[in-house]
N, C-alpha and C. Protein backbone atom coordinates (compact mmCIF):
# COMPACT_ATOMS: atom_id res chain seq x y z
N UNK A 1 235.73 195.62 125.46
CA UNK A 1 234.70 195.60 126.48
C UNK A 1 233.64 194.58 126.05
N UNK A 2 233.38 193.50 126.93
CA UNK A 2 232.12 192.77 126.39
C UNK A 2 231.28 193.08 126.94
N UNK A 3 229.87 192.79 126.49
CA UNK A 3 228.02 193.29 126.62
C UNK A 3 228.16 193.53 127.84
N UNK A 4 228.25 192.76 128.69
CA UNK A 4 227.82 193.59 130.45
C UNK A 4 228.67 194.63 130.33
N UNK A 5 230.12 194.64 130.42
CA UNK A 5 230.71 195.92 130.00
C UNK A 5 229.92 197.40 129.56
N UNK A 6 229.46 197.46 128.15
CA UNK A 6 229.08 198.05 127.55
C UNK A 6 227.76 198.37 128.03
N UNK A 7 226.69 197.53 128.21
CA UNK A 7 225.92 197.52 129.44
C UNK A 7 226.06 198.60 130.72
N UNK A 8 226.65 198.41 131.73
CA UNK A 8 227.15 199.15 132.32
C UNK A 8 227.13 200.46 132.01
N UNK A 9 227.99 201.08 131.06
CA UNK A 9 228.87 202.11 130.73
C UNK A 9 227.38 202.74 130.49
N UNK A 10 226.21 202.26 129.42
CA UNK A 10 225.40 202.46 129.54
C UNK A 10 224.37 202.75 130.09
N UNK A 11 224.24 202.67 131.04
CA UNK A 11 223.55 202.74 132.49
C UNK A 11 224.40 203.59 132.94
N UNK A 12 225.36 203.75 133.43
CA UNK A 12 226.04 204.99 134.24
C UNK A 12 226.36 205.96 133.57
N UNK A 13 226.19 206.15 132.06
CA UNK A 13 226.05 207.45 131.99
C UNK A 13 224.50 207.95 131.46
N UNK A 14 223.31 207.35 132.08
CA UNK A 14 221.77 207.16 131.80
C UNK A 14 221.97 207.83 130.47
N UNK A 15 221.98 206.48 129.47
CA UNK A 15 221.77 206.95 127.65
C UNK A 15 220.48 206.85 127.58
N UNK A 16 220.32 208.09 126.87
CA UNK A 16 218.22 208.42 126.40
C UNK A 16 217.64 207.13 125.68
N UNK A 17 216.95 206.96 126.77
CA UNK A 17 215.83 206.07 125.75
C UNK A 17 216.19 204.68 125.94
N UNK A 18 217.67 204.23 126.92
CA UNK A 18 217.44 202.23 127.46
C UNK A 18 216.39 201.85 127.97
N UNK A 19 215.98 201.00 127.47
CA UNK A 19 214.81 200.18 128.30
C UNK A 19 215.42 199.16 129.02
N UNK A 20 215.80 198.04 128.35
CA UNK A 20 216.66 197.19 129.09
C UNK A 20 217.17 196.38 127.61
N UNK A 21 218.28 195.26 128.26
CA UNK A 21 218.36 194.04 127.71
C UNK A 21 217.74 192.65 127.23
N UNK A 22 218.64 192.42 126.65
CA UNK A 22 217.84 190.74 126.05
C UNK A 22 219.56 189.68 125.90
N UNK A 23 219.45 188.87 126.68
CA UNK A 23 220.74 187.71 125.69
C UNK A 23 220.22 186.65 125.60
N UNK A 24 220.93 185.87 124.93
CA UNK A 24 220.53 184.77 124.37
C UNK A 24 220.50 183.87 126.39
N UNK A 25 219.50 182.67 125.56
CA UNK A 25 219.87 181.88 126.88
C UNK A 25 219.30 180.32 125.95
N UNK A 26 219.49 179.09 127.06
CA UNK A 26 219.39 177.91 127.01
C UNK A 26 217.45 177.81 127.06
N UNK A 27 217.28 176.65 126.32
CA UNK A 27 215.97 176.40 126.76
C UNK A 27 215.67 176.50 128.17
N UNK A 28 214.24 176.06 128.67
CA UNK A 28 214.04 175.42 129.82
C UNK A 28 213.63 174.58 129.91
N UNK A 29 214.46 173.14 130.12
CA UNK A 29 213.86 171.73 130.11
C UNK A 29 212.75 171.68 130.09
N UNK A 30 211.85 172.24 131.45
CA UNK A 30 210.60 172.19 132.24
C UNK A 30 209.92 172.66 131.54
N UNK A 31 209.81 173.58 130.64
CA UNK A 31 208.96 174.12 129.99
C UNK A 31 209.26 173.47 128.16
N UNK A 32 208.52 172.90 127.71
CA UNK A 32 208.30 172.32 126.27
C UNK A 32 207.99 173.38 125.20
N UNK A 33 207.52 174.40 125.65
CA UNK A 33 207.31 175.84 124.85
C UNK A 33 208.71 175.96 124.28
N UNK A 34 209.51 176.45 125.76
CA UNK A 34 210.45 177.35 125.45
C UNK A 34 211.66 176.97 124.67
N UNK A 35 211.81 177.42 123.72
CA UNK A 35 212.99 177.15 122.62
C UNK A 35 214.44 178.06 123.29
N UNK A 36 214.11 178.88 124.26
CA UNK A 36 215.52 179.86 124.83
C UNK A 36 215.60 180.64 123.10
N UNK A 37 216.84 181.14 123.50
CA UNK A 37 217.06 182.38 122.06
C UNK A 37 218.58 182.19 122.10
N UNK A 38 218.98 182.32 120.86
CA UNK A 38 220.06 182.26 120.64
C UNK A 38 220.11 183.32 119.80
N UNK A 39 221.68 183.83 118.79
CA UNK A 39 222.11 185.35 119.04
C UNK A 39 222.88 186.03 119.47
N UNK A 40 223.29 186.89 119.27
CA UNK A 40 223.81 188.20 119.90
C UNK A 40 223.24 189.05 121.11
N UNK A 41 223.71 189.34 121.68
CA UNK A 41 223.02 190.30 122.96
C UNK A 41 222.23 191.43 122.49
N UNK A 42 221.54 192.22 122.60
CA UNK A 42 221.09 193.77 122.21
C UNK A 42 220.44 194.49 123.37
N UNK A 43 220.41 195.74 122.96
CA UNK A 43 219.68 196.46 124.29
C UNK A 43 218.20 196.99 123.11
N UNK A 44 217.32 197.19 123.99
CA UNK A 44 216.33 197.56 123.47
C UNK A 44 215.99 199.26 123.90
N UNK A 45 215.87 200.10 122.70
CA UNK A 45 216.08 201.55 122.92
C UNK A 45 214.63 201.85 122.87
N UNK A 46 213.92 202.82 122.76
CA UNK A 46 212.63 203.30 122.47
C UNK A 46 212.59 204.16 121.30
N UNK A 47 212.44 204.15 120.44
CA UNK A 47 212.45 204.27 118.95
C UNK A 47 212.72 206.24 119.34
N UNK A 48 212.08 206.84 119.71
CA UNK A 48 211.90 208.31 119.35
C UNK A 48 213.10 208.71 120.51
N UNK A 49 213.97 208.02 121.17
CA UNK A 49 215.26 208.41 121.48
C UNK A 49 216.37 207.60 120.81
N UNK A 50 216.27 206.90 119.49
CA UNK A 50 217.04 206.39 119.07
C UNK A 50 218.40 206.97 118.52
N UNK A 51 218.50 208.50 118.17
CA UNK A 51 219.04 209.67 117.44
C UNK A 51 219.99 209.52 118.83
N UNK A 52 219.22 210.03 119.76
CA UNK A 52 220.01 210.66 121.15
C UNK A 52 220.97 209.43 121.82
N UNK A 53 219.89 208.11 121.86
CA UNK A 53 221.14 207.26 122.11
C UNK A 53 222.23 206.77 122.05
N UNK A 54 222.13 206.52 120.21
CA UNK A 54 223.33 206.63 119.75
C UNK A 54 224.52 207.52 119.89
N UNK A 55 224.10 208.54 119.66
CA UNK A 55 224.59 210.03 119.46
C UNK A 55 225.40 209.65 121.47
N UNK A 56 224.62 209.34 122.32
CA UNK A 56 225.64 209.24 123.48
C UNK A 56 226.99 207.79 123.27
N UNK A 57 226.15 207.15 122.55
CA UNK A 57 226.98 206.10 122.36
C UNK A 57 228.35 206.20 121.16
N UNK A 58 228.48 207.12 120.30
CA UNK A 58 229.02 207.62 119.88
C UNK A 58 230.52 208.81 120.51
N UNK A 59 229.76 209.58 121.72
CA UNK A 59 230.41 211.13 121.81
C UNK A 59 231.23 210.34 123.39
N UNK A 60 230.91 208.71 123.82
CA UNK A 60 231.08 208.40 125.52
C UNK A 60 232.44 208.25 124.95
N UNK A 61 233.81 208.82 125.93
CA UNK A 61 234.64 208.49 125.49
C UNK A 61 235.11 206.85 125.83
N UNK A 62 234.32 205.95 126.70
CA UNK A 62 234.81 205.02 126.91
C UNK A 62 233.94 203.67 125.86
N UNK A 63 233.11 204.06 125.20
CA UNK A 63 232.40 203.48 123.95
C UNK A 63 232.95 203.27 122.59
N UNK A 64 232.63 204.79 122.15
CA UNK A 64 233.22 205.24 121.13
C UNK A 64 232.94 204.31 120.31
N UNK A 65 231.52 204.45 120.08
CA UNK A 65 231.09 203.94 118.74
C UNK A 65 231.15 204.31 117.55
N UNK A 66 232.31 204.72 116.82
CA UNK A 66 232.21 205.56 115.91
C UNK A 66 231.77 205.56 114.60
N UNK A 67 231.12 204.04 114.35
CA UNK A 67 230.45 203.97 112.96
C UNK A 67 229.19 203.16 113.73
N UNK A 68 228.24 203.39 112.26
CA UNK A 68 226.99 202.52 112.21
C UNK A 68 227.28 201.86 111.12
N UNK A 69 227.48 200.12 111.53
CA UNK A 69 227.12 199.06 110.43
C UNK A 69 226.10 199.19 109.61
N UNK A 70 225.02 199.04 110.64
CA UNK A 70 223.67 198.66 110.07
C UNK A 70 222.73 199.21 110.52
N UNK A 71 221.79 199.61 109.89
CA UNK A 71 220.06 200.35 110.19
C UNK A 71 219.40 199.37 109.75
N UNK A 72 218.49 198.77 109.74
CA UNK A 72 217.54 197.72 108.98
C UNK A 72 216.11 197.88 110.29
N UNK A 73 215.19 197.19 109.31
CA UNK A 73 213.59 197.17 110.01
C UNK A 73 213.54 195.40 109.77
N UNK A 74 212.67 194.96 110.45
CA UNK A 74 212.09 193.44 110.47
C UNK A 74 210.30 193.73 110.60
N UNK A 75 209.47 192.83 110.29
CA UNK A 75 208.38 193.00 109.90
C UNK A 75 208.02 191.66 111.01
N UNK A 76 208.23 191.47 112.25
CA UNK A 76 208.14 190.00 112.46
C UNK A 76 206.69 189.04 112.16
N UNK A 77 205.89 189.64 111.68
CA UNK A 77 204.75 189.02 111.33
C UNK A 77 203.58 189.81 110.63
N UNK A 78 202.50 189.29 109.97
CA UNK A 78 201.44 190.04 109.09
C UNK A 78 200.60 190.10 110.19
N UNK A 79 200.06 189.70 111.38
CA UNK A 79 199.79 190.44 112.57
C UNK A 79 200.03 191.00 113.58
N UNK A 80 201.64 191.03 113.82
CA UNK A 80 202.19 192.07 114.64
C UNK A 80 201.69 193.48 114.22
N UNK A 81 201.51 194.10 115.73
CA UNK A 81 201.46 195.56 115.62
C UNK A 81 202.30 196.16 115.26
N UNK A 82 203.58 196.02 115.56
CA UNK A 82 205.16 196.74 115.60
C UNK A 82 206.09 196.14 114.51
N UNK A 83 206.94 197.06 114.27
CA UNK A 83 208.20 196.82 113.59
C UNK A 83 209.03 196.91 114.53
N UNK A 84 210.04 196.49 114.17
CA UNK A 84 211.47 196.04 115.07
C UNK A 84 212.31 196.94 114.05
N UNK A 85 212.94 197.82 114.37
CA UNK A 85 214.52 198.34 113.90
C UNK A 85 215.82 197.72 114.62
N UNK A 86 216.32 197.29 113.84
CA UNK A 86 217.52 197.12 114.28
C UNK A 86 218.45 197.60 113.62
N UNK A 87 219.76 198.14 114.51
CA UNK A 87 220.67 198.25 114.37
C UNK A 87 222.02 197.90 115.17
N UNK A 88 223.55 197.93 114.39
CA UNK A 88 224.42 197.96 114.58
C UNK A 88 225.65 199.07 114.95
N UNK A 89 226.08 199.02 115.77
CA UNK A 89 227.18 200.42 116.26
C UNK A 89 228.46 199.59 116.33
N UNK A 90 229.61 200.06 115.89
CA UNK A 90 230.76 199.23 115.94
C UNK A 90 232.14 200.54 116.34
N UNK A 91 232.56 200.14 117.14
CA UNK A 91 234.06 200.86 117.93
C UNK A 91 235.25 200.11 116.84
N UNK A 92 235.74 201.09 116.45
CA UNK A 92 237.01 199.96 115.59
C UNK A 92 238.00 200.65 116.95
N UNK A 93 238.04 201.57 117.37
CA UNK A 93 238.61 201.96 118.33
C UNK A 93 239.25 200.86 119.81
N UNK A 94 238.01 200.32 120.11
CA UNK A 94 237.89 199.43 120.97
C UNK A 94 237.71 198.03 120.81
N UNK A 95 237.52 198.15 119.66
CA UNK A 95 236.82 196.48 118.71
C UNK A 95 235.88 195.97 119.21
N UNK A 96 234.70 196.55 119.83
CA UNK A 96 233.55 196.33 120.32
C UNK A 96 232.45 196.63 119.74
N UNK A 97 231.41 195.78 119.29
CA UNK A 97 230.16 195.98 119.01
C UNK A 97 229.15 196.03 120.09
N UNK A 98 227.55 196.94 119.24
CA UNK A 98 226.38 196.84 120.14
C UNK A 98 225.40 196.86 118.67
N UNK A 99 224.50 195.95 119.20
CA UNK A 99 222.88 195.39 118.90
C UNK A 99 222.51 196.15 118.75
N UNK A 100 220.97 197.03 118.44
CA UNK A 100 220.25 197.88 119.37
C UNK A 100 218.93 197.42 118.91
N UNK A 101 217.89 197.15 119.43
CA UNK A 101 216.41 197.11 118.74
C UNK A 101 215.70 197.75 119.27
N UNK A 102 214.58 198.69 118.39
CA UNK A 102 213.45 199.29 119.00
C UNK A 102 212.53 198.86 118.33
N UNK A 103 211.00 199.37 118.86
CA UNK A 103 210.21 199.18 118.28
C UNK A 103 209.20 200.58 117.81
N UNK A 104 208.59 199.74 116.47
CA UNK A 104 207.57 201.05 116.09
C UNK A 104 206.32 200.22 115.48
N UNK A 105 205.33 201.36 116.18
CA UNK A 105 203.99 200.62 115.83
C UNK A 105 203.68 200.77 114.06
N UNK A 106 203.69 199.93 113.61
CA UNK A 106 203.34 199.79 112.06
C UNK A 106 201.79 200.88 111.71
N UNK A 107 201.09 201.15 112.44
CA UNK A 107 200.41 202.26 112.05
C UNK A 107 200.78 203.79 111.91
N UNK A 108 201.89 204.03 112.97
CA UNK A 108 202.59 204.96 112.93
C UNK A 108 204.18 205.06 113.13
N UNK A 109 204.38 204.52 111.88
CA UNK A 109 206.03 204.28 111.51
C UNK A 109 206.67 205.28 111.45
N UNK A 110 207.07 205.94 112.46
CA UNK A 110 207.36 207.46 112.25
C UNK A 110 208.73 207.59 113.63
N UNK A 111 210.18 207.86 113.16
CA UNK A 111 210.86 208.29 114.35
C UNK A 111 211.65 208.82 113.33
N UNK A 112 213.05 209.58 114.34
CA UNK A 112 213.82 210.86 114.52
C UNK A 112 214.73 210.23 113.18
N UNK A 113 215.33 210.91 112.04
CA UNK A 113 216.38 210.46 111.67
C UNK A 113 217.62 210.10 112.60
N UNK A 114 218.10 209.23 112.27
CA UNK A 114 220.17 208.92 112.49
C UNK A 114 221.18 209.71 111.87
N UNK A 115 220.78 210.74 110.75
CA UNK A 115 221.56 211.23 109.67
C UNK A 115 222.28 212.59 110.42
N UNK A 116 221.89 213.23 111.33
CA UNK A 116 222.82 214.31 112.33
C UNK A 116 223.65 213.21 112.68
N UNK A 117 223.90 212.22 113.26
CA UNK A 117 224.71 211.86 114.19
C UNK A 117 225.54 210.86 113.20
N UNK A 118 225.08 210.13 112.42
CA UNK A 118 225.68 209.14 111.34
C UNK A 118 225.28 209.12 109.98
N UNK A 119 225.68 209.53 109.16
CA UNK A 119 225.67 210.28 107.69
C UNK A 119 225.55 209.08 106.99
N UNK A 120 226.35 207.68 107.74
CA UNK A 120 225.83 206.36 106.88
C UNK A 120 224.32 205.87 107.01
N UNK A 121 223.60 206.52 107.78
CA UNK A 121 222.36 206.04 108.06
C UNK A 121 221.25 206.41 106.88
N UNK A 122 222.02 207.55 105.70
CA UNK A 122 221.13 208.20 104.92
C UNK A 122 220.68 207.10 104.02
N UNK A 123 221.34 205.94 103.26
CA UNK A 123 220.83 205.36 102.43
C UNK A 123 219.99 204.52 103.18
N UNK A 124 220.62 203.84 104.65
CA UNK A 124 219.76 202.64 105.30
C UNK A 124 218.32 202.94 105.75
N UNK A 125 218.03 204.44 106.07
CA UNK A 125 216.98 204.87 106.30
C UNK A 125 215.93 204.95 104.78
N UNK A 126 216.45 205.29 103.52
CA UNK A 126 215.65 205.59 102.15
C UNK A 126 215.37 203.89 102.21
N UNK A 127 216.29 202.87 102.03
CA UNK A 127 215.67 201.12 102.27
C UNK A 127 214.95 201.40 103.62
N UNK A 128 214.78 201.31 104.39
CA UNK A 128 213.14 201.19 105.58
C UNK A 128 212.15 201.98 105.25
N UNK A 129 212.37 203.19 104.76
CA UNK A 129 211.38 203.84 104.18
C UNK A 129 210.59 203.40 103.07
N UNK A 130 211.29 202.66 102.18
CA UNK A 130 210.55 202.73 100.82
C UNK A 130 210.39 200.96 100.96
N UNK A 131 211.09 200.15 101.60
CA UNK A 131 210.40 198.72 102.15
C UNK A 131 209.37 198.62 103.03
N UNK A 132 209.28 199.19 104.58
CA UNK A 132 208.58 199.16 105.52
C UNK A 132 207.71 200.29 105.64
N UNK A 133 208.10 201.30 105.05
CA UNK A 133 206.59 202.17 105.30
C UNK A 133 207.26 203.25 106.50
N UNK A 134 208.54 203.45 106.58
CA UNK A 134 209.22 204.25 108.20
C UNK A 134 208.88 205.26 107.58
N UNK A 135 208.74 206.76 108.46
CA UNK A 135 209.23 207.86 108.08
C UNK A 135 210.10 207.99 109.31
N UNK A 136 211.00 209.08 108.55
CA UNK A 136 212.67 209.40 109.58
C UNK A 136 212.35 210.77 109.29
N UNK A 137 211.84 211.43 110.38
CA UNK A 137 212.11 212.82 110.85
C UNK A 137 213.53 213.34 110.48
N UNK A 138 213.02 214.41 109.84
CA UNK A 138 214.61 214.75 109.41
C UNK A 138 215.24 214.40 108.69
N UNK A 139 215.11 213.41 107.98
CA UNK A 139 215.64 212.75 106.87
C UNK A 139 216.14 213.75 105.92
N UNK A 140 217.01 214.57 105.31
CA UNK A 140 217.59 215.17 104.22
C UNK A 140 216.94 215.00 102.65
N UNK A 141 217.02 213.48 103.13
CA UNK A 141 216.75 213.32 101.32
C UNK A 141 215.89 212.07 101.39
N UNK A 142 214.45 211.75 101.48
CA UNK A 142 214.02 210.44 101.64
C UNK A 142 213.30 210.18 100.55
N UNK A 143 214.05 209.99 99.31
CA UNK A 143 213.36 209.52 98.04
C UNK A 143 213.83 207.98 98.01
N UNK A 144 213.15 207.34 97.15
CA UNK A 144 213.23 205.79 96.89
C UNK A 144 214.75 205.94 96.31
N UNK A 145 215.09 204.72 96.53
CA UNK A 145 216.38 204.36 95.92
C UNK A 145 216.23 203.36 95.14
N UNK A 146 215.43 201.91 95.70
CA UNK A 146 214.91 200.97 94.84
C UNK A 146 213.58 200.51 94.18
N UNK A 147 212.71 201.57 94.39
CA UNK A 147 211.49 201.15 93.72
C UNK A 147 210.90 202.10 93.03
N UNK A 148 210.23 202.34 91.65
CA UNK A 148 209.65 203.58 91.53
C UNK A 148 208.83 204.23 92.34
N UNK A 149 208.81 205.65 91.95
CA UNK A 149 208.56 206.82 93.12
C UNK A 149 206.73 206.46 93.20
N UNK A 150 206.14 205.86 92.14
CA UNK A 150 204.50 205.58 91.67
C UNK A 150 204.27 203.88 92.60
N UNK A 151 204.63 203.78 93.16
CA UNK A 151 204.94 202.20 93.80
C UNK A 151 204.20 202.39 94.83
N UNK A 152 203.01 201.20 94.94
CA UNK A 152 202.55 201.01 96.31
C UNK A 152 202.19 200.19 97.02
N UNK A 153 202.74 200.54 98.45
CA UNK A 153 202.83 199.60 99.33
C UNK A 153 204.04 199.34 99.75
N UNK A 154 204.33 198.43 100.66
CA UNK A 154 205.64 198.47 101.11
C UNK A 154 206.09 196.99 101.03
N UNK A 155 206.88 196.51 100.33
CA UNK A 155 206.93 194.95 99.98
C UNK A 155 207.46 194.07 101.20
N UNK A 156 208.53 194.25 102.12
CA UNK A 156 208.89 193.98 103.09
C UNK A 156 208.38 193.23 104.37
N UNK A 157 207.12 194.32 104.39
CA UNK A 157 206.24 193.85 105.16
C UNK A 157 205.52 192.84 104.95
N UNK A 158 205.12 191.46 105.73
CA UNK A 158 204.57 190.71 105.70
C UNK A 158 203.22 190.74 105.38
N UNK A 159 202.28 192.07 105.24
CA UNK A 159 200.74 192.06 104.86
C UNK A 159 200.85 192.42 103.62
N UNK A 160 201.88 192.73 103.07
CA UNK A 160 201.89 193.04 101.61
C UNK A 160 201.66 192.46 100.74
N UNK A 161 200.76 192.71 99.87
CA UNK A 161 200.42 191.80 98.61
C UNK A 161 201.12 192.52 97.28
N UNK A 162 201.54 191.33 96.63
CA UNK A 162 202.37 191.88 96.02
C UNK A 162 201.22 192.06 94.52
N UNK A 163 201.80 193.11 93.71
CA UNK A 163 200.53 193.95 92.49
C UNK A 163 200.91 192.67 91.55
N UNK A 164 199.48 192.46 91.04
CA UNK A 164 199.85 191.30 89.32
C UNK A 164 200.72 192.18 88.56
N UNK A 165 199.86 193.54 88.16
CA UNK A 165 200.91 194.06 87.27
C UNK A 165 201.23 195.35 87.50
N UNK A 166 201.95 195.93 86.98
CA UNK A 166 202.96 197.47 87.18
C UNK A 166 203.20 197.97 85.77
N UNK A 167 202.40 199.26 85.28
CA UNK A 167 201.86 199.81 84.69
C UNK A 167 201.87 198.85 82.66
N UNK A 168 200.87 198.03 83.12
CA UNK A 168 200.81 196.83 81.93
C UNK A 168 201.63 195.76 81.72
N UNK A 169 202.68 196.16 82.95
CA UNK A 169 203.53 194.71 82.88
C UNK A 169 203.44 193.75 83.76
N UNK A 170 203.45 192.38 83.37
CA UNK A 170 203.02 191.22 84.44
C UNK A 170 204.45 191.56 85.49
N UNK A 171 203.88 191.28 87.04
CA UNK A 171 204.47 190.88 88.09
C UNK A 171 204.32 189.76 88.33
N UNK A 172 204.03 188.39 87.46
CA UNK A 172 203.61 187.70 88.32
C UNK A 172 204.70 186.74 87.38
């Protein structure tokens, strides 16, 4: 099934939390701004139905997304309000992929775990947590994996300054 496909299927069985799409497109001559986007297609979810979406995108029998590639956060700037999550859903079933991006306001980095519905999401969620500053409702187990537990700040993020030193040892 390709993106309008999947698209579709999406829409007719109203999955929690679509907002809409994004694909890539061509510049516009006329306009000198516009660079167009290039990429992959994605749908854009609303972060605090991200659990449920999937979870339909998963259980549709004509989807059947049955793994998650990827969970990851993007920081797109040190003055953006929001973080971007993205993720990946992949059908080996169907050999079809989906995008997904939401957003979360960097003051309150806070949505539903993925870990009911995709058990691979447990480590990708402890990396956004302990890089970006997320909390995942529900999370099982959300201890650091790569940084000590005394660590602060979230390095990932673009306002982050990174420490000279860590407990008497140069960072720099």
């Amino acid at each position: 099934m390709d993106f309008q496909g999947i698209l579709d299927r999406l829409v007719a069985i109203r999955a929690p939390g679509l907002v809409k799409s994004d694909e890539p497109r061509k510049a516009d001559p006329k306009d000198k701004k516009d660079k167009g986007r290039a990429g992959d297609p994605f749908v854009i979810v609303e972060a605090c139905e991200l659990a449920e979406f999937v979870r339909a995108c998963r259980d549709d029998d004509r989807l059947h997304f049955e793994q998650l590639v990827d969970l990851t956060a993007t920081d797109p700037s040190k003055d953006a309000a929001e973080l971007w999550i993205n993720a990946q859903l992949l059908s080996l079933k169907f050999r079809h992929r989906l995008a997904i991006k939401s957003f979360l306001p960097k003051n309150a980095a806070s949505m539903p775990s993925l870990v009911p519905v995709y058990r691979a999401s447990q480590w990708h969620e402890r990396e956004c947590g302990e890089m970006f500053g997320i909390r995942f409702e529900g999370h099982p187990d959300p201890r650091n994996i790569l940084l000590p537990d005394d660590w602060a700040g979230y390095p990932l993020r673009k306002d982050y300054e990174f420490p000279k030193e860590y407990h008497g040892i140069s960072c720099e």
